[in-house]
Each structure stands twice: as C-alpha cells, then as structure tokens.
N, C-alpha and C. Protein backbone atom coordinates (compact mmCIF):
# COMPACT_ATOMS: atom_id res chain seq x y z
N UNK A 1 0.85 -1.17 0.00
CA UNK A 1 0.00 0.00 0.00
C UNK A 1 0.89 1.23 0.00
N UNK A 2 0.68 2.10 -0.78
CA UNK A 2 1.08 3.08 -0.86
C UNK A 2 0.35 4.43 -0.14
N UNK A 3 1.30 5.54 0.37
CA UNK A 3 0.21 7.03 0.55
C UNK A 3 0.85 7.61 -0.46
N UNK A 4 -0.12 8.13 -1.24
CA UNK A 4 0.47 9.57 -2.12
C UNK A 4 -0.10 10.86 -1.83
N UNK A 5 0.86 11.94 -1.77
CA UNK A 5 0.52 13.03 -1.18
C UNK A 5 -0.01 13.94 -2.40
N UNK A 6 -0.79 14.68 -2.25
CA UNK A 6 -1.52 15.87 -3.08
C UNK A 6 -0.75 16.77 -2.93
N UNK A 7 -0.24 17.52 -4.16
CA UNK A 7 0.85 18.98 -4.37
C UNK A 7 0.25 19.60 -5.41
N UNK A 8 0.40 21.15 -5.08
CA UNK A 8 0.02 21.94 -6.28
C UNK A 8 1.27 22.11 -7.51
N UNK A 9 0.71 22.20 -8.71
CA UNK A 9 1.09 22.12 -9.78
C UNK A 9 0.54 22.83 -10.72
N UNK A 10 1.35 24.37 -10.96
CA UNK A 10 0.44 25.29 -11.48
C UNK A 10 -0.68 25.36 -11.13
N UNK A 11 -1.36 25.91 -11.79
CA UNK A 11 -2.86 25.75 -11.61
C UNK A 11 -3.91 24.50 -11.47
N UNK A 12 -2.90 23.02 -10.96
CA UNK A 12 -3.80 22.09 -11.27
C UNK A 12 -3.50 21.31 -9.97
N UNK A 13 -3.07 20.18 -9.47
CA UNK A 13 -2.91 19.34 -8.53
C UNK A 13 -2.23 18.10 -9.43
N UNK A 14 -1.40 17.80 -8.36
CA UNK A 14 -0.69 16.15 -9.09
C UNK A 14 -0.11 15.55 -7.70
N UNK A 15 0.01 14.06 -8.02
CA UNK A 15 0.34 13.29 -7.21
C UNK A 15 2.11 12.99 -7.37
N UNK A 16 3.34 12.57 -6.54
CA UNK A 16 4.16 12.33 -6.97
C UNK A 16 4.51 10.62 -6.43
N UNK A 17 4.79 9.74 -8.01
CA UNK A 17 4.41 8.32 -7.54
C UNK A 17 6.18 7.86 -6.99
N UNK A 18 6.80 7.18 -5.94
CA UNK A 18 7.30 6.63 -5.57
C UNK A 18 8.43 5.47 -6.76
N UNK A 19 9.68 5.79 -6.78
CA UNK A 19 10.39 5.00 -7.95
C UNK A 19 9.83 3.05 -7.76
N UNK A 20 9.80 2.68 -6.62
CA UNK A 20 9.30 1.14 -6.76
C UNK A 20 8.15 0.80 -7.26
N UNK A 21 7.25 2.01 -6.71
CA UNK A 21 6.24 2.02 -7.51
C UNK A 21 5.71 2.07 -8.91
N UNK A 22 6.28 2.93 -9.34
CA UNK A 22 6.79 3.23 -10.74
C UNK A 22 7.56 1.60 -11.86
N UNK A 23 8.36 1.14 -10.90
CA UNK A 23 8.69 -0.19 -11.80
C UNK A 23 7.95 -1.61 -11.14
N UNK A 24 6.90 -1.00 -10.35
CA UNK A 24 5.94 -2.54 -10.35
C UNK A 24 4.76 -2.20 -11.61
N UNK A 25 4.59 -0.83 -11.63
CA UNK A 25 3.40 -0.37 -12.63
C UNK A 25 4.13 -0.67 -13.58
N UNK A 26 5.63 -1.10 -13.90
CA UNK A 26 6.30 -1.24 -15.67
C UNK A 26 5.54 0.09 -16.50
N UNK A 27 5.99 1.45 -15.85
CA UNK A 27 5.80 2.61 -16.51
C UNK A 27 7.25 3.68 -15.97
N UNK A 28 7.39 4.52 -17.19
CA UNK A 28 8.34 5.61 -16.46
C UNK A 28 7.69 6.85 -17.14
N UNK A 29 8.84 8.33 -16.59
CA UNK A 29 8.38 9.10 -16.77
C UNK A 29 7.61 9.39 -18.10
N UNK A 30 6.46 10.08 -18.11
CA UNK A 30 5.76 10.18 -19.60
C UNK A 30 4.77 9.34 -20.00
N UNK A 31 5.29 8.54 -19.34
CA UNK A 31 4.04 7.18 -20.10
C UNK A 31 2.62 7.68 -19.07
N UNK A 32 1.78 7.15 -19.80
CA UNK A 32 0.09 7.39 -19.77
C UNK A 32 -0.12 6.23 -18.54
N UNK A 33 -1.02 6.69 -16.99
CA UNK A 33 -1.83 5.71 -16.69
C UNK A 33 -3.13 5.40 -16.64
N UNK A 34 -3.99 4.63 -16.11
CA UNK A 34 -5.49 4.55 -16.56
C UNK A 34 -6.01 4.77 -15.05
N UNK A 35 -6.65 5.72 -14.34
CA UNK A 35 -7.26 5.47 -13.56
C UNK A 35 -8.58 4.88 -13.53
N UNK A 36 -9.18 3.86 -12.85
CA UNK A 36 -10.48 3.76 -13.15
C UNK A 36 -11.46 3.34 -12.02
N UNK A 37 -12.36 3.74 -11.66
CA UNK A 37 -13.88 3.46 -10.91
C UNK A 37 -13.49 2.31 -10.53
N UNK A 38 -13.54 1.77 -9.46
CA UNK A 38 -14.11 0.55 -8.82
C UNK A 38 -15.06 0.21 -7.90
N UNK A 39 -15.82 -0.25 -7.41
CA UNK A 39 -16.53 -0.38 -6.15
C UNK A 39 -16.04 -0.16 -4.94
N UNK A 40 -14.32 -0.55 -4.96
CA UNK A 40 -13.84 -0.31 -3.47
C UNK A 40 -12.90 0.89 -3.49
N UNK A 41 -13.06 1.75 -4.59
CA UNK A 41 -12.47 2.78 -4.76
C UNK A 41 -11.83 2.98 -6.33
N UNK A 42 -10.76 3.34 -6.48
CA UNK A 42 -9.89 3.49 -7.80
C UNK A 42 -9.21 2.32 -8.29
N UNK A 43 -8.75 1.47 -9.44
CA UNK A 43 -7.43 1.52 -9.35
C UNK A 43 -6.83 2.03 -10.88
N UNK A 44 -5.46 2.36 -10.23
CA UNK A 44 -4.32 2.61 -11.18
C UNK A 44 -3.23 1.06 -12.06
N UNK A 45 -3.61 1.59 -13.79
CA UNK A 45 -2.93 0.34 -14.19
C UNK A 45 -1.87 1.71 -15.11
N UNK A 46 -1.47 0.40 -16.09
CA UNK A 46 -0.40 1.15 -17.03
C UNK A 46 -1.57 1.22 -18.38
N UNK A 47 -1.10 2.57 -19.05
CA UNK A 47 -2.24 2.77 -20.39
C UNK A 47 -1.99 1.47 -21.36
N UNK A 48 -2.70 0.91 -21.79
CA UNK A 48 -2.55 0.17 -23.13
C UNK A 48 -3.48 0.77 -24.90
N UNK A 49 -2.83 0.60 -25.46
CA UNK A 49 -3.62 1.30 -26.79
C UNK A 49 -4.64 0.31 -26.70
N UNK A 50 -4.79 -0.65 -26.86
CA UNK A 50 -6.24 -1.30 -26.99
C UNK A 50 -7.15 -0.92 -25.42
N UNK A 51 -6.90 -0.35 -24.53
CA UNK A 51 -7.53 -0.57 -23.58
C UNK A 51 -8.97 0.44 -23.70
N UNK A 52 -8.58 1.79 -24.85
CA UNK A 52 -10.10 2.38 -25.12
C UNK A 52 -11.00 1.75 -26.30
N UNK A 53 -10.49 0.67 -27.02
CA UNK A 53 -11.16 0.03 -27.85
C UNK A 53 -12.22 -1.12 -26.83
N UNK A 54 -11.27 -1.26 -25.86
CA UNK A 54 -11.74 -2.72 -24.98
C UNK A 54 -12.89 -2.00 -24.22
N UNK A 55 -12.75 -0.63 -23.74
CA UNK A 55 -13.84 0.21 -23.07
C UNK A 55 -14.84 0.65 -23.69
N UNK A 56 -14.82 0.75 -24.97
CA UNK A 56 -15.90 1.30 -25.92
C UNK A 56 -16.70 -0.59 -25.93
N UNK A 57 -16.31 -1.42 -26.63
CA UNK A 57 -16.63 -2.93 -26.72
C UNK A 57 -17.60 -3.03 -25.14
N UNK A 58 -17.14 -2.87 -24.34
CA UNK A 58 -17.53 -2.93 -23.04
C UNK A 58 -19.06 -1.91 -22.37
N UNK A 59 -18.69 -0.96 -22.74
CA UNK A 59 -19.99 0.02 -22.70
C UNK A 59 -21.46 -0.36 -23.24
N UNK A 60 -20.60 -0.59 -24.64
CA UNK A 60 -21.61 -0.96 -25.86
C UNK A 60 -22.43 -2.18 -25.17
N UNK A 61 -21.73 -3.60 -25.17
CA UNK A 61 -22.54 -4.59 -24.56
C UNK A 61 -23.04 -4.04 -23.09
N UNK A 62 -22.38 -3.46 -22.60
CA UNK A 62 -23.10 -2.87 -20.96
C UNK A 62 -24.85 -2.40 -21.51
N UNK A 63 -24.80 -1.41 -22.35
CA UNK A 63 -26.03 -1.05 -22.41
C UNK A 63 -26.87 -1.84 -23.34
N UNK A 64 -26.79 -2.87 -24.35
CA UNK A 64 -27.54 -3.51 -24.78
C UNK A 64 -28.16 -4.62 -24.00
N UNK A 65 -26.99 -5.33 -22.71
CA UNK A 65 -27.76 -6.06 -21.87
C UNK A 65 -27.49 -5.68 -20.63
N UNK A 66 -28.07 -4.85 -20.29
CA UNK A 66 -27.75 -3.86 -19.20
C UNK A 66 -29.30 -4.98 -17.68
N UNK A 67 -30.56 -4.98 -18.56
CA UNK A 67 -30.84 -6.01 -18.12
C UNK A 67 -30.51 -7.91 -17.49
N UNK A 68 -30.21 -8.25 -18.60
CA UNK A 68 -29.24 -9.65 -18.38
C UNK A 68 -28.13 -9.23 -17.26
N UNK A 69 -27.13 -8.42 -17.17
CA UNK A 69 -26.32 -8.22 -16.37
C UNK A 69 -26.81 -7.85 -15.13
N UNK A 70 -27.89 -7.31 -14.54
CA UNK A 70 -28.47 -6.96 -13.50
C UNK A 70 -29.03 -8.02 -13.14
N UNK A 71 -29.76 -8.73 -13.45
CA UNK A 71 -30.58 -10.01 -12.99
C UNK A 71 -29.21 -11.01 -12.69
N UNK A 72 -27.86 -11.23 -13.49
CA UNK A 72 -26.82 -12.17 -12.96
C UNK A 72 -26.51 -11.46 -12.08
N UNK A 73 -26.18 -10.58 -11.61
CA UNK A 73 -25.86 -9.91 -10.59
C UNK A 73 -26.11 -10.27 -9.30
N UNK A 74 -27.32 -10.56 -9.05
CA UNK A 74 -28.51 -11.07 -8.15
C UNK A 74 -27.91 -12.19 -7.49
C-alpha cells in the first residue's frame, strides 16, 4: 500500500508516484496511466492502446444487456 501526497502544480494538482512504484506499474516518466472506478475505490494500471477500444466494446454490450447483467448480478 502506498500514501500519495496531493501537491500543487500550477494551476492544477498532481500526485508524486514513488520510484518502486513506478517499476511494479512497468511505466516511467511520460508514459500514460489509466485510472479507473471501482466499487472499493480506484485503481491505477499502465495505459494500453487497446484498452479504449476494450472500453468502448464494453460500454456498448453494458447497455444492450444492461438487463441480463443486472438479474446475474442477483
């Protein structure tokens, strides 16, 4: 588990990630990460080019059986 601290950055906010951290994510400076929604909070991966093709694919079936998926849910 990591803490990352909140710093201002110009006009914006950024986090600064930890070097071990950095080579368990297999990312360095520059490279893109994905934050994303979870139920138990966030998590952080490394960007992949297919990963907004895999999210669009994913949406799409989300809302066509948006039913079916709610009833397995159950």
């Amino acid at each position: 588990m990591y803490t990352l601290k909140i710093r201002k950055v110009g006009n914006s906010a950024g986090v600064t990630l930890p070097k071990n951290l950095l080579a368990e994510l297999k990312v360095k400076e520059g490279d893109s990460l994905v934050l994303t929604e979870c139920p138990d909070g966030f998590l952080i991966t490394q960007y992949s080019d297919t990963f907004e093709e895999q999210m669009a694919a994913f949406e799409k079936g989300n809302r066509k059986y948006r039913n079916a998926l709610r009833a397995l849910s159950k």
